[in-house]
C-alpha atoms as a PDB file:
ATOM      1  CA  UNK A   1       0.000   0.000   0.000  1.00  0.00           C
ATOM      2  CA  UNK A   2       1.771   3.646  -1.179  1.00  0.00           C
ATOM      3  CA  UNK A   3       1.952   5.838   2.183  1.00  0.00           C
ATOM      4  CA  UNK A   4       1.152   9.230   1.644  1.00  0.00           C
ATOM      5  CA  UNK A   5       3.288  11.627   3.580  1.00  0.00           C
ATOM      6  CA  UNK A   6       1.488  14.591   5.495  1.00  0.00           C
ATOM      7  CA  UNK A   7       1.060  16.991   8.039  1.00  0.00           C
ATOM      8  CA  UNK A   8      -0.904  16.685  10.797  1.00  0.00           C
ATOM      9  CA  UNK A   9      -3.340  19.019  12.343  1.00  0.00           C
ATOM     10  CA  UNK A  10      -6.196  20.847   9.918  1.00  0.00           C
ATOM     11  CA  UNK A  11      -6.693  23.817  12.116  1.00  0.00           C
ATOM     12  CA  UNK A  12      -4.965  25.683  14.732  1.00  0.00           C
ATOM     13  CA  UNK A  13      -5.888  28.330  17.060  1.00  0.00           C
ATOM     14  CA  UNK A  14      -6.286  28.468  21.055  1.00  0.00           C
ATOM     15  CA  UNK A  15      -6.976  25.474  22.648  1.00  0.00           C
ATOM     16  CA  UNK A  16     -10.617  24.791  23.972  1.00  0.00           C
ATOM     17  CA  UNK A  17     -12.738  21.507  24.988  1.00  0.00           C
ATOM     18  CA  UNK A  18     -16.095  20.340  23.670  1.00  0.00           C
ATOM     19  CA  UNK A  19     -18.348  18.146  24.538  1.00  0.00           C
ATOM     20  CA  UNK A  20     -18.939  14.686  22.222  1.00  0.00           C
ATOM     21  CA  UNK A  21     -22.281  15.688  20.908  1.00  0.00           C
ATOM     22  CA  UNK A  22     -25.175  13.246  19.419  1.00  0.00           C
ATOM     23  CA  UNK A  23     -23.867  10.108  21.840  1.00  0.00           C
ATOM     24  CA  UNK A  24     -26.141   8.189  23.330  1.00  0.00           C
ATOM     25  CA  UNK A  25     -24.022   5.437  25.064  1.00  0.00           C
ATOM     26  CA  UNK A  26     -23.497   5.067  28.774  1.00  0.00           C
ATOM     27  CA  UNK A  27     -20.343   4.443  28.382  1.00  0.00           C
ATOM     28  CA  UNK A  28     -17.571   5.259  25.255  1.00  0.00           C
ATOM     29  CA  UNK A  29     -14.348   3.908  24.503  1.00  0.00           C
ATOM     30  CA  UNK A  30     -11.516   6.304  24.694  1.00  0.00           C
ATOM     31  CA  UNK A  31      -9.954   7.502  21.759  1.00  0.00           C
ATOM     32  CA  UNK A  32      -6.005   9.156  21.250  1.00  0.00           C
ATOM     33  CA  UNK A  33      -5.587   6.961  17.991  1.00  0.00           C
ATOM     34  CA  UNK A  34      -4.106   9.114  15.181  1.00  0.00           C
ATOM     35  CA  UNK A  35      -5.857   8.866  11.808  1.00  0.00           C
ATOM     36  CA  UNK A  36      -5.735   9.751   8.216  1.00  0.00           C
ATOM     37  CA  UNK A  37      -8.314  12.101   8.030  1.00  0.00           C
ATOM     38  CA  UNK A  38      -9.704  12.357   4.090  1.00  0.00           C
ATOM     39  CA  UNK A  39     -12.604  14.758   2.922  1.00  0.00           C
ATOM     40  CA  UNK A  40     -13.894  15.612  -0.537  1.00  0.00           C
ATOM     41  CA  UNK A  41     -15.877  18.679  -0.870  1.00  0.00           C
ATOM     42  CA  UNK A  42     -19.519  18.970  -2.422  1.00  0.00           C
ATOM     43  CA  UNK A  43     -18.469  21.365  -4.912  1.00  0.00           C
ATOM     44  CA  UNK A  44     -15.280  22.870  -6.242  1.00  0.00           C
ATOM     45  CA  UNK A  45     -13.132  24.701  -4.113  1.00  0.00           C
ATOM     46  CA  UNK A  46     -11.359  27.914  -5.466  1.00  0.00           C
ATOM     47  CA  UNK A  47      -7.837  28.031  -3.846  1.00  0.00           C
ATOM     48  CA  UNK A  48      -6.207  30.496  -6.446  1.00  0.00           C
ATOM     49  CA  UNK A  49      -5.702  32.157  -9.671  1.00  0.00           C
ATOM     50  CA  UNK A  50      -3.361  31.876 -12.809  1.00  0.00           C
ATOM     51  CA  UNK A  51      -2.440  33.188 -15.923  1.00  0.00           C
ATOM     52  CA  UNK A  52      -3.558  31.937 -19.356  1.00  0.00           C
ATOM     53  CA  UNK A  53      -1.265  32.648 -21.923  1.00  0.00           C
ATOM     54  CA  UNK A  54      -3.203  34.119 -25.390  1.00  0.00           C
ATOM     55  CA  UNK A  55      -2.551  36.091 -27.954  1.00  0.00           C
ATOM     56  CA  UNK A  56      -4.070  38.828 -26.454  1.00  0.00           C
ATOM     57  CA  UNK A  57      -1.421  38.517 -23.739  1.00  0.00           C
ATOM     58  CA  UNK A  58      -1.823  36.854 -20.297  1.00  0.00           C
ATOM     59  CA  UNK A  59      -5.203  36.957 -18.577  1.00  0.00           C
ATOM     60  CA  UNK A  60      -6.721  35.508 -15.583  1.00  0.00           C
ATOM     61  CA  UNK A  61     -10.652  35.387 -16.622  1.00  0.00           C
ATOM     62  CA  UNK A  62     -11.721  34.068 -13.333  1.00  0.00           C
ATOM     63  CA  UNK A  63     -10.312  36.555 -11.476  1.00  0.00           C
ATOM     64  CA  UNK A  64     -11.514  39.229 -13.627  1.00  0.00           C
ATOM     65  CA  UNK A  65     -15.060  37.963 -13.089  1.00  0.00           C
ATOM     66  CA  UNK A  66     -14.521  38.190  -9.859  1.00  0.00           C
ATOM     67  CA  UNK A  67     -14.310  34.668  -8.100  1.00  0.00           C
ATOM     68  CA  UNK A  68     -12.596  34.450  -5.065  1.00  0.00           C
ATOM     69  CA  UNK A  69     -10.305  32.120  -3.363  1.00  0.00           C
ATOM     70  CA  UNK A  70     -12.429  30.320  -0.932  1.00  0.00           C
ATOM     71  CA  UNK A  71     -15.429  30.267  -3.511  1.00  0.00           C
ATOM     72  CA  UNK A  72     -17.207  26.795  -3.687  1.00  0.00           C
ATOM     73  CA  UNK A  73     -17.765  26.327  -7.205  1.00  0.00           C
ATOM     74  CA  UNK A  74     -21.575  24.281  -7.223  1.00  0.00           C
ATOM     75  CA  UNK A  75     -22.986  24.879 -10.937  1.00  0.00           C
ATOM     76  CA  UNK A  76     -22.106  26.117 -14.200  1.00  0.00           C
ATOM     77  CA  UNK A  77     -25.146  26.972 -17.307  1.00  0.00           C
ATOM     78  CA  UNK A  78     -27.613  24.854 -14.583  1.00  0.00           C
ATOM     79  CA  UNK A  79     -24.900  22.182 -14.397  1.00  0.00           C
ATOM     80  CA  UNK A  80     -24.322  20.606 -11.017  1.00  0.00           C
ATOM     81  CA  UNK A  81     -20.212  20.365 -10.346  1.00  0.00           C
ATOM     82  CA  UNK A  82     -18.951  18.400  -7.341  1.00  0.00           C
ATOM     83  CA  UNK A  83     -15.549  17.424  -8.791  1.00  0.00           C
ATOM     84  CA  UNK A  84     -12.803  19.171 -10.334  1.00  0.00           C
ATOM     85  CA  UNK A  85     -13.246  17.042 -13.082  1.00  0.00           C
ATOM     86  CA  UNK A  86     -16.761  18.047 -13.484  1.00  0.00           C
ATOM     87  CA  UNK A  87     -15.392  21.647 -13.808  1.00  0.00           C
ATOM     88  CA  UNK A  88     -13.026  20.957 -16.250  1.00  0.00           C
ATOM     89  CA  UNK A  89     -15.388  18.698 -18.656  1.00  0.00           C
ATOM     90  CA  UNK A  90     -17.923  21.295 -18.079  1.00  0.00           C
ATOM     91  CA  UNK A  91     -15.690  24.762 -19.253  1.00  0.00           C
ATOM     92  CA  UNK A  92     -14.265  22.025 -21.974  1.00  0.00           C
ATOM     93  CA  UNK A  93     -17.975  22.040 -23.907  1.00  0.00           C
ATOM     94  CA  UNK A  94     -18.406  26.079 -23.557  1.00  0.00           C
ATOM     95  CA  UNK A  95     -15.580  26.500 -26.206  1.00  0.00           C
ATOM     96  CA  UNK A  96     -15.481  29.699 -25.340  1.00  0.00           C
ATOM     97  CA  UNK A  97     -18.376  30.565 -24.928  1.00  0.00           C
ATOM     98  CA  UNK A  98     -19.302  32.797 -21.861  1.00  0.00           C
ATOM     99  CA  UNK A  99     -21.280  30.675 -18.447  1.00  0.00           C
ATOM    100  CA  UNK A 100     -22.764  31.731 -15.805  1.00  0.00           C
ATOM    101  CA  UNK A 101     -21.669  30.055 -12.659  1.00  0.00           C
ATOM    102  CA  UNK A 102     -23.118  29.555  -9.047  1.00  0.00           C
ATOM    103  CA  UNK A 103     -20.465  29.997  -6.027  1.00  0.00           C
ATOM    104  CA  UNK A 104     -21.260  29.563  -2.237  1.00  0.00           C
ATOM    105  CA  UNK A 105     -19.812  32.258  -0.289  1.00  0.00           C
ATOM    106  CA  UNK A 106     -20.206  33.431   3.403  1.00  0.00           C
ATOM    107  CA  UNK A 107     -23.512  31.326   3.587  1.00  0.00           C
ATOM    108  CA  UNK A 108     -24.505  32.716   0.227  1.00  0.00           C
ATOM    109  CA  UNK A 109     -24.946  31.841  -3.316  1.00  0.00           C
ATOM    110  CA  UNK A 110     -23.485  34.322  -5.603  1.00  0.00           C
ATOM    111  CA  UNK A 111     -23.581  34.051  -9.716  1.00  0.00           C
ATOM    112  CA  UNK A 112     -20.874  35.315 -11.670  1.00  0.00           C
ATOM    113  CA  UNK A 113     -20.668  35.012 -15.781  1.00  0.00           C
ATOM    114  CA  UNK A 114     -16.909  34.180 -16.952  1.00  0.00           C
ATOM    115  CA  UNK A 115     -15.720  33.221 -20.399  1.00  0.00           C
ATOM    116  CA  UNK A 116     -13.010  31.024 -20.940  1.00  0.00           C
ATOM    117  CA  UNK A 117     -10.191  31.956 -22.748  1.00  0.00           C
ATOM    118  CA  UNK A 118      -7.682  29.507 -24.844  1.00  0.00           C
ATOM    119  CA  UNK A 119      -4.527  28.434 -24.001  1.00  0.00           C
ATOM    120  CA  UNK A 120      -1.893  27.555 -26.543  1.00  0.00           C
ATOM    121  CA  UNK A 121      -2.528  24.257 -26.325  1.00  0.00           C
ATOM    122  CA  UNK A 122      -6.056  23.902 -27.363  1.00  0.00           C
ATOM    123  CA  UNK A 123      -7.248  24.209 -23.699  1.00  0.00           C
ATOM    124  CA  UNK A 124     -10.353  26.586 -23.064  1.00  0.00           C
ATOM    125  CA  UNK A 125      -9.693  27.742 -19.048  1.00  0.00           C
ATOM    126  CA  UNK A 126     -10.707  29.708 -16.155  1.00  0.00           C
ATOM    127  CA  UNK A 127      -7.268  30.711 -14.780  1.00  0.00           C
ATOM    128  CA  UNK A 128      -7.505  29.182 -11.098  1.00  0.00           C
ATOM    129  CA  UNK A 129      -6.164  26.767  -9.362  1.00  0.00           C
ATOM    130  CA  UNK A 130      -8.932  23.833  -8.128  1.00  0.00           C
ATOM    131  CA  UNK A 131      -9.454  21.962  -5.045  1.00  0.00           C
ATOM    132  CA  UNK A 132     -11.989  19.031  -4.393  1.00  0.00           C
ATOM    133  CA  UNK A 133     -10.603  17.616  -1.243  1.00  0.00           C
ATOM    134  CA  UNK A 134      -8.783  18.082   2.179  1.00  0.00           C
ATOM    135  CA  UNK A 135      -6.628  15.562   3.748  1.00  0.00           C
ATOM    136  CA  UNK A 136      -4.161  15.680   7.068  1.00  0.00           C
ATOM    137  CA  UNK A 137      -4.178  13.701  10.303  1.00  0.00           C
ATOM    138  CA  UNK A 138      -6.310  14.199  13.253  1.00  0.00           C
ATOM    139  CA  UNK A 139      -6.946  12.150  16.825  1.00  0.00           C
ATOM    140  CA  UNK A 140     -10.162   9.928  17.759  1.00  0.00           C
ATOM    141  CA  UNK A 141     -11.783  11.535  20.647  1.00  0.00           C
ATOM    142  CA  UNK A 142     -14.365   8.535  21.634  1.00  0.00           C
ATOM    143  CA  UNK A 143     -16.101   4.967  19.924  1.00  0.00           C
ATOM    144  CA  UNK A 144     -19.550   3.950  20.794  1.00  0.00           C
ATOM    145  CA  UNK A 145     -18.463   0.163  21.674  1.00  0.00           C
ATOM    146  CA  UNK A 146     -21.783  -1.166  20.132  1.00  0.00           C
ATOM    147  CA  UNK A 147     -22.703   0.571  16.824  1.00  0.00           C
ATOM    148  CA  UNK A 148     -19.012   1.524  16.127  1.00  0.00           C
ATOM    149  CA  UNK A 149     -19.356   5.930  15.716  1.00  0.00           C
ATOM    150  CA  UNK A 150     -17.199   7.928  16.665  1.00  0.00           C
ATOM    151  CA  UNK A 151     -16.209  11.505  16.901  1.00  0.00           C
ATOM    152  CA  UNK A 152     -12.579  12.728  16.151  1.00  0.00           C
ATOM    153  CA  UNK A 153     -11.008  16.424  15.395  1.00  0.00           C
ATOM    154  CA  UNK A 154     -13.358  18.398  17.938  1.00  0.00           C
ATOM    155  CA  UNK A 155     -13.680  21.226  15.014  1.00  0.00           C
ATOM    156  CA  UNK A 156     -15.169  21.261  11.718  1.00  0.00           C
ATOM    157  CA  UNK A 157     -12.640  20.407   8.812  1.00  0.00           C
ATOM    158  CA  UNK A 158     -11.858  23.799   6.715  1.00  0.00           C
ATOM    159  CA  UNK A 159     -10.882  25.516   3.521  1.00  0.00           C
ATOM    160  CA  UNK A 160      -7.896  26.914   4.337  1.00  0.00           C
ATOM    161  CA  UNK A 161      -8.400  29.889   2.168  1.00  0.00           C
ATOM    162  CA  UNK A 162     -11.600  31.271   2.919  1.00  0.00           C
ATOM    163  CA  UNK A 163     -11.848  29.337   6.743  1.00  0.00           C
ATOM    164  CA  UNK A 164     -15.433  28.143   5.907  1.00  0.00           C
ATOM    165  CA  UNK A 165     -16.316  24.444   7.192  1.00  0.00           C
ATOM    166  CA  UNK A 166     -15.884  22.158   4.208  1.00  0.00           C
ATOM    167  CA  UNK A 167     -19.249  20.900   2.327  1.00  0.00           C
ATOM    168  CA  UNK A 168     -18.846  17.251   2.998  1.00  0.00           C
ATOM    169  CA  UNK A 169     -19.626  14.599  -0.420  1.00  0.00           C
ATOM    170  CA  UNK A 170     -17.694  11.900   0.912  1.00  0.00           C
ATOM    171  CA  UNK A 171     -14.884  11.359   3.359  1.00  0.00           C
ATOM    172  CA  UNK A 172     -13.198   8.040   4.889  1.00  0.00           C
ATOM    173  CA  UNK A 173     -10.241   7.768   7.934  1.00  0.00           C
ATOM    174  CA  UNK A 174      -7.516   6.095   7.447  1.00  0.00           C
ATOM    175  CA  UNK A 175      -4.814   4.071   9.195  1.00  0.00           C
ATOM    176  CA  UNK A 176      -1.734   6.741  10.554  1.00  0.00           C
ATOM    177  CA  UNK A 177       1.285   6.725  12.437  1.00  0.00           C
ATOM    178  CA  UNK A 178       2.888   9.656  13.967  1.00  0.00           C
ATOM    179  CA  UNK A 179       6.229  10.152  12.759  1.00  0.00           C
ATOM    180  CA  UNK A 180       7.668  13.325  14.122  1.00  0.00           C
ATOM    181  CA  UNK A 181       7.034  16.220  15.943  1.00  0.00           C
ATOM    182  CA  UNK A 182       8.094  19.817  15.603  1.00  0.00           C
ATOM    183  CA  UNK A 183       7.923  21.150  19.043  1.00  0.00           C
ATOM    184  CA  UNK A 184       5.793  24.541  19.651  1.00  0.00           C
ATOM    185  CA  UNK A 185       7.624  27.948  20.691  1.00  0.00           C
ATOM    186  CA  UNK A 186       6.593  30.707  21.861  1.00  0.00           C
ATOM    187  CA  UNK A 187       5.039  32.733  18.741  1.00  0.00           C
ATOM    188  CA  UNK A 188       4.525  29.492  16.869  1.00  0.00           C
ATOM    189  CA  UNK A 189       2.564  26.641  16.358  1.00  0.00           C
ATOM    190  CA  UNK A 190       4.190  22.921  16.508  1.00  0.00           C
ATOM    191  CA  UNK A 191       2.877  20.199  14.577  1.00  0.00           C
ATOM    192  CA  UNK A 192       2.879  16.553  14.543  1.00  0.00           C
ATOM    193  CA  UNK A 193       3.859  14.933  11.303  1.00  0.00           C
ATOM    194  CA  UNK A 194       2.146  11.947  10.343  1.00  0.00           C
ATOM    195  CA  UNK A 195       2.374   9.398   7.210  1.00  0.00           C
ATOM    196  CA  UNK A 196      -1.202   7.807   6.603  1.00  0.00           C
ATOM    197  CA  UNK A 197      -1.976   4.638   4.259  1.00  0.00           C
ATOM    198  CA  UNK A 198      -4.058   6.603   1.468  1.00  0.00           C
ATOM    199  CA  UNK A 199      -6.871   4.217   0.407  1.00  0.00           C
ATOM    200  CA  UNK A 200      -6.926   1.993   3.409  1.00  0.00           C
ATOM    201  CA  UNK A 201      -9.702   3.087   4.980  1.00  0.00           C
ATOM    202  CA  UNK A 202     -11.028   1.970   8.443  1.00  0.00           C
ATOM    203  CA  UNK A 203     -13.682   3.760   8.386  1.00  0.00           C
ATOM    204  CA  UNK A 204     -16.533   6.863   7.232  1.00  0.00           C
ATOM    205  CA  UNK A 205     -16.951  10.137   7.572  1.00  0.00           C
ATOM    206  CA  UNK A 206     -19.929  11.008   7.286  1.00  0.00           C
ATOM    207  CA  UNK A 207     -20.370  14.558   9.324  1.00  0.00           C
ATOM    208  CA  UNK A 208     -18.174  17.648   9.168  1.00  0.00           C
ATOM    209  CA  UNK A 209     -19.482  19.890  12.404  1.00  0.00           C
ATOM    210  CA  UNK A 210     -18.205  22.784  14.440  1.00  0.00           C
ATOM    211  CA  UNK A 211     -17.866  19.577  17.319  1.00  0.00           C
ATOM    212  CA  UNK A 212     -15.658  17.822  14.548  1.00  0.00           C
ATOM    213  CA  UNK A 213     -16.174  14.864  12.034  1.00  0.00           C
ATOM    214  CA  UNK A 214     -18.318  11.690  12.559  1.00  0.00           C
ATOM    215  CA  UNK A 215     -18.853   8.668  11.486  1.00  0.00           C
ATOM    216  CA  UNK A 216     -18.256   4.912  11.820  1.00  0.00           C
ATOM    217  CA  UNK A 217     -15.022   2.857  12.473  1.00  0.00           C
ATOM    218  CA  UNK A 218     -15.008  -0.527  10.700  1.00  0.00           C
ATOM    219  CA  UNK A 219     -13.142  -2.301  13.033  1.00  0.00           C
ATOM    220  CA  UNK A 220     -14.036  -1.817  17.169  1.00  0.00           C
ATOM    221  CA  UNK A 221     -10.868  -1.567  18.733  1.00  0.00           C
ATOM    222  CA  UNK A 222     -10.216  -2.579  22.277  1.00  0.00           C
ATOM    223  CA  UNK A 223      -9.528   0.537  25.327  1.00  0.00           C
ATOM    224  CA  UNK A 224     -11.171   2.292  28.066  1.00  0.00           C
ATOM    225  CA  UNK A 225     -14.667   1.744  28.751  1.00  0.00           C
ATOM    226  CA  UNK A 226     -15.771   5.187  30.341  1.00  0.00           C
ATOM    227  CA  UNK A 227     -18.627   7.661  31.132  1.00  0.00           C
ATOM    228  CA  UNK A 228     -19.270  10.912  29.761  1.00  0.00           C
ATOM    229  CA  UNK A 229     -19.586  13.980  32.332  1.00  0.00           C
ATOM    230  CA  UNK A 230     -19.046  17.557  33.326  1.00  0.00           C
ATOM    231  CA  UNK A 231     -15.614  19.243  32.853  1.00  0.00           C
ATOM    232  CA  UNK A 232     -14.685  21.999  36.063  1.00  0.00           C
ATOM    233  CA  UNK A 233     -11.608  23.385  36.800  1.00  0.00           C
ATOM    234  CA  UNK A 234      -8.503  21.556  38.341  1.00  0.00           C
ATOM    235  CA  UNK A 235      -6.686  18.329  37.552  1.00  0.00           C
ATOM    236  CA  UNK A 236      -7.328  16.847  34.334  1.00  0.00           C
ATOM    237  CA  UNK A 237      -5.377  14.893  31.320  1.00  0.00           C
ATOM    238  CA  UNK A 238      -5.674  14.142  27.604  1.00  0.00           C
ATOM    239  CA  UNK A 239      -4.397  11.262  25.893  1.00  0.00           C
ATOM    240  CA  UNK A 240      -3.144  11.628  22.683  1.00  0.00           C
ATOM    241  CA  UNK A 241      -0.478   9.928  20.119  1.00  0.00           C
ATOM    242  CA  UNK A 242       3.370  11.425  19.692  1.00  0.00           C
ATOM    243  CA  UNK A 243       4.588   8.457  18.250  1.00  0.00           C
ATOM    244  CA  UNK A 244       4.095   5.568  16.092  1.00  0.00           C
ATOM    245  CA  UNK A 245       0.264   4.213  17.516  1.00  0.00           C
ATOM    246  CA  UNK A 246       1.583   4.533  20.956  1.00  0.00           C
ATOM    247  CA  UNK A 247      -1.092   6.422  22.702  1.00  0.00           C
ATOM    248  CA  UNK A 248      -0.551   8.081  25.864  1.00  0.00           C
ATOM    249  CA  UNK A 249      -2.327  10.168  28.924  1.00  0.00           C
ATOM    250  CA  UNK A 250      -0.709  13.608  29.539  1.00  0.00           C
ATOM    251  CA  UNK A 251      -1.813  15.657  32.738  1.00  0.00           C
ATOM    252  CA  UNK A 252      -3.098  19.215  31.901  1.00  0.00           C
ATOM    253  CA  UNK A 253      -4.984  22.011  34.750  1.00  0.00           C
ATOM    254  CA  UNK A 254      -8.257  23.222  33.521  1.00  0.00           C
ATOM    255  CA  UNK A 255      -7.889  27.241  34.115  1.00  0.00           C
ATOM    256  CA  UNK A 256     -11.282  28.071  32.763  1.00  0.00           C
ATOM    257  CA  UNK A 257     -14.575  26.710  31.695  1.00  0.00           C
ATOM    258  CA  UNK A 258     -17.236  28.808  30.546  1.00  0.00           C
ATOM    259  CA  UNK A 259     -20.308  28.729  28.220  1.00  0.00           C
ATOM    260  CA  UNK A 260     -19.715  30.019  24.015  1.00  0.00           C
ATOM    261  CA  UNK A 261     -22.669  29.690  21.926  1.00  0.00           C
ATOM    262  CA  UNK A 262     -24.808  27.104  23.892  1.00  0.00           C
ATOM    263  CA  UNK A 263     -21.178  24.751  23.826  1.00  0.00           C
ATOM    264  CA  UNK A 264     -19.113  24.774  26.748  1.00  0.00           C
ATOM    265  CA  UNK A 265     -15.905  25.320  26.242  1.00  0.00           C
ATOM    266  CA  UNK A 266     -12.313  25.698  28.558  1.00  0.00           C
ATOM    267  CA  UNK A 267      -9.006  26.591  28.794  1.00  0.00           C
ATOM    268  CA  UNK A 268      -6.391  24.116  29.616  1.00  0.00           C
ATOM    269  CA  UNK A 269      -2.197  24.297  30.446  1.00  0.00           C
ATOM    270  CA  UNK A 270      -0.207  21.538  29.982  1.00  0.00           C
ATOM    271  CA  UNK A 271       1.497  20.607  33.416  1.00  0.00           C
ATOM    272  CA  UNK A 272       3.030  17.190  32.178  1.00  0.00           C
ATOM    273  CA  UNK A 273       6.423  17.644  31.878  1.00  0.00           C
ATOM    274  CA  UNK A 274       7.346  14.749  29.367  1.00  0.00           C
ATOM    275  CA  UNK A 275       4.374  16.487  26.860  1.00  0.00           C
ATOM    276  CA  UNK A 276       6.363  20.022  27.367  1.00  0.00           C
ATOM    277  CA  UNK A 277       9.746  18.769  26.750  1.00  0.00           C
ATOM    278  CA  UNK A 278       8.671  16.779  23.653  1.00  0.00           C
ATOM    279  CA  UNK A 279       6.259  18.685  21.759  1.00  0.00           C
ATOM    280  CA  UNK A 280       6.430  22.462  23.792  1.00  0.00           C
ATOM    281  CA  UNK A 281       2.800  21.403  24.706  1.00  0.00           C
ATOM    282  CA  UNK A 282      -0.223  21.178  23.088  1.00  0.00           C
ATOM    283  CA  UNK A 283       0.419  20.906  18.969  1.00  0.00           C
ATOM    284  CA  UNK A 284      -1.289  20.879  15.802  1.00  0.00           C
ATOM    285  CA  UNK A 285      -2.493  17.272  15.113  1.00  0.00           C
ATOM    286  CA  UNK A 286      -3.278  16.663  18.887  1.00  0.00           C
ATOM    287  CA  UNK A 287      -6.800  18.145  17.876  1.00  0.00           C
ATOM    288  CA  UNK A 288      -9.671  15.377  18.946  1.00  0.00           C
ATOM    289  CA  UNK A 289      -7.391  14.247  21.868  1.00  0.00           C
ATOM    290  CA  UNK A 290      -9.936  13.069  24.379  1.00  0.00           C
ATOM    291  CA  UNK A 291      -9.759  15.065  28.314  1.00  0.00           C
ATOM    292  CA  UNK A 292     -10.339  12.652  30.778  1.00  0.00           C
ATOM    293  CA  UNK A 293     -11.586  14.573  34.448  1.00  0.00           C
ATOM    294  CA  UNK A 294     -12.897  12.063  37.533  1.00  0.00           C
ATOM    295  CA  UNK A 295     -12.547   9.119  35.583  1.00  0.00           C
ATOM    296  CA  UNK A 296     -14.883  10.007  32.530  1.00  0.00           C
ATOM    297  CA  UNK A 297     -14.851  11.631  29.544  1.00  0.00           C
ATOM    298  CA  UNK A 298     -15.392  15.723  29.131  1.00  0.00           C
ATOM    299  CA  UNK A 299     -14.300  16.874  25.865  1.00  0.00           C
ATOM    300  CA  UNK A 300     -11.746  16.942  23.141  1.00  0.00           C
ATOM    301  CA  UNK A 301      -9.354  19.311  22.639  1.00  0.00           C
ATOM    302  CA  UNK A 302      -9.682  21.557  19.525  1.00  0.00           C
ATOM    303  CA  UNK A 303      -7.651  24.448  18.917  1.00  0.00           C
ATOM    304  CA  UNK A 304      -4.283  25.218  20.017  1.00  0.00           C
ATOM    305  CA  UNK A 305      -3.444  28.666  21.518  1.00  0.00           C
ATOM    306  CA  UNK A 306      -0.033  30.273  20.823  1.00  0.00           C
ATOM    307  CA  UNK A 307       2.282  32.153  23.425  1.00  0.00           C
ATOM    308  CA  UNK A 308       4.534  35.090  22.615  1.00  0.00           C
END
């Protein structure tokens, strides 16, 4: 199986908790696992602009219509696109011939009318760079031991242009290993580096929430059996993966918890010493790592928060 290197960690920010949302289960399995994490969007995803070369000189027609990078490309002449390819087939048959296209942005569908212009090759195009699908490595926060869901991530996976949750068509996890870390500092982020088996999936995605992604694991694995409850200040830990599959409990102080849109939500430090002298603290990748207070489970970690 080819192993796909990448880096893990799709978001980063300051570090919060969540609560697992939508579980039913008296009692969950604890996560930590690391995963391949991959997501293809409902729609075509603007991430830039190029030239097209013509004898008119270079031009950039989708810029000069004024797309955006961010835009979610969803239609073209009444044409539904989901995949880049769709795009491409679909400017193809214009030949040259001006479209009008649909793009979600901020929440809203906007319509702007571009015409292709040829390359030197043959090639009718829109001069922008496409993207149909975001992939890293992220941690399992909790398995329901019975029906096999699970939760993972504790934040919505994004477009990193435009920071607007993903549409979700399909997605899968995937087998992954931690393979190095680049410790945080103050001022910047650190970041787990992970190598994930593309195509072997273990499992579904089949949400893509502001709580994180769910879906269902193929195989149950083994762990923890423990209760959900109430996170509170004081002693608490996370458990997370550094290395290889190894996963591991780290002790952290909960500073703060307070309530942020009807979610509550807290502030953690990092008072295990091994976890500050390997990694700086909490990184990018460690996102989904279950917090485990009075023997149950009381969030995930989501966001990391940088010092300076």
């Amino acid at each position: 199986m080819r192993k796909k290197k990448i880096a893990a960690g799709l978001l980063c920010a300051l570090v919060f908790v969540m609560m697992p949302c939508g579980v039913w289960a008296e009692e969950l399995l604890v996560g930590g696992q690391a995963v391949g994490i991959e997501i293809s969007s409902d729609g075509v995803i603007v991430s830039g602009f190029s030239m097209v070369e013509t004898d008119a000189g270079a031009v950039s027609p989708a810029e000069e219509a004024g797309f955006r990078p961010g835009d979610l490309i969803v239609e073209i002449n009444g044409e539904t696109i989901r995949t880049a390819e769709d795009l491409i087939a679909a400017v193809a048959r214009l030949g040259g011939n001006e479209a009008s296209v649909a793009v979600q942005r901020g929440g809203e569908t906007v319509r702007l009318r571009v015409r292709p212009a040829l390359s030197p090759g043959g090639q009718w195009l829109l001069g922008m760079w496409l993207r149909d699908g975001v992939s890293g490595v992220g941690t399992i926060t909790f398995i329901e031991p019975e029906s096999g869901l699970y939760g993972a991530l504790g934040h919505s996976v994004n477009d990193e242009s435009s920071g607007q949750s993903v549409p979700l068509r399909e997605g899968r996890i995937c087998a992954a290993e931690i393979v190095g870390v680049s410790p945080g500092t103050p001022g910047t982020p650190g970041e787990l580096s992970g190598s994930s088996e593309s195509g072997a999936s273990i499992g579904s995605v089949e949400k893509n929430t502001a709580a994180g992604i769910f879906g269902h694991i193929a195989v149950i694995p083994g762990g923890r059996l423990l209760q959900t409850g109430q996170i509170h200040t004081g002693a608490a830990s996370i458990v997370s993966t550094l290395s290889g599959h190894e996963t591991r409990e780290y002790a952290v102080e909960v500073d703060r918890v307070y309530t942020d849109g009807g979610h509550t939500r807290a502030l953690l430090t990092v008072t295990d010493a091994s976890l500050v002298s390997g990694a700086g603290g909490i990184v990018q990748g460690m996102s989904g790592s279950p917090i485990i207070q009075d023997g149950s489970i009381v969030g995930a970690v989501t966001h990391v928060s940088v010092t300076t």
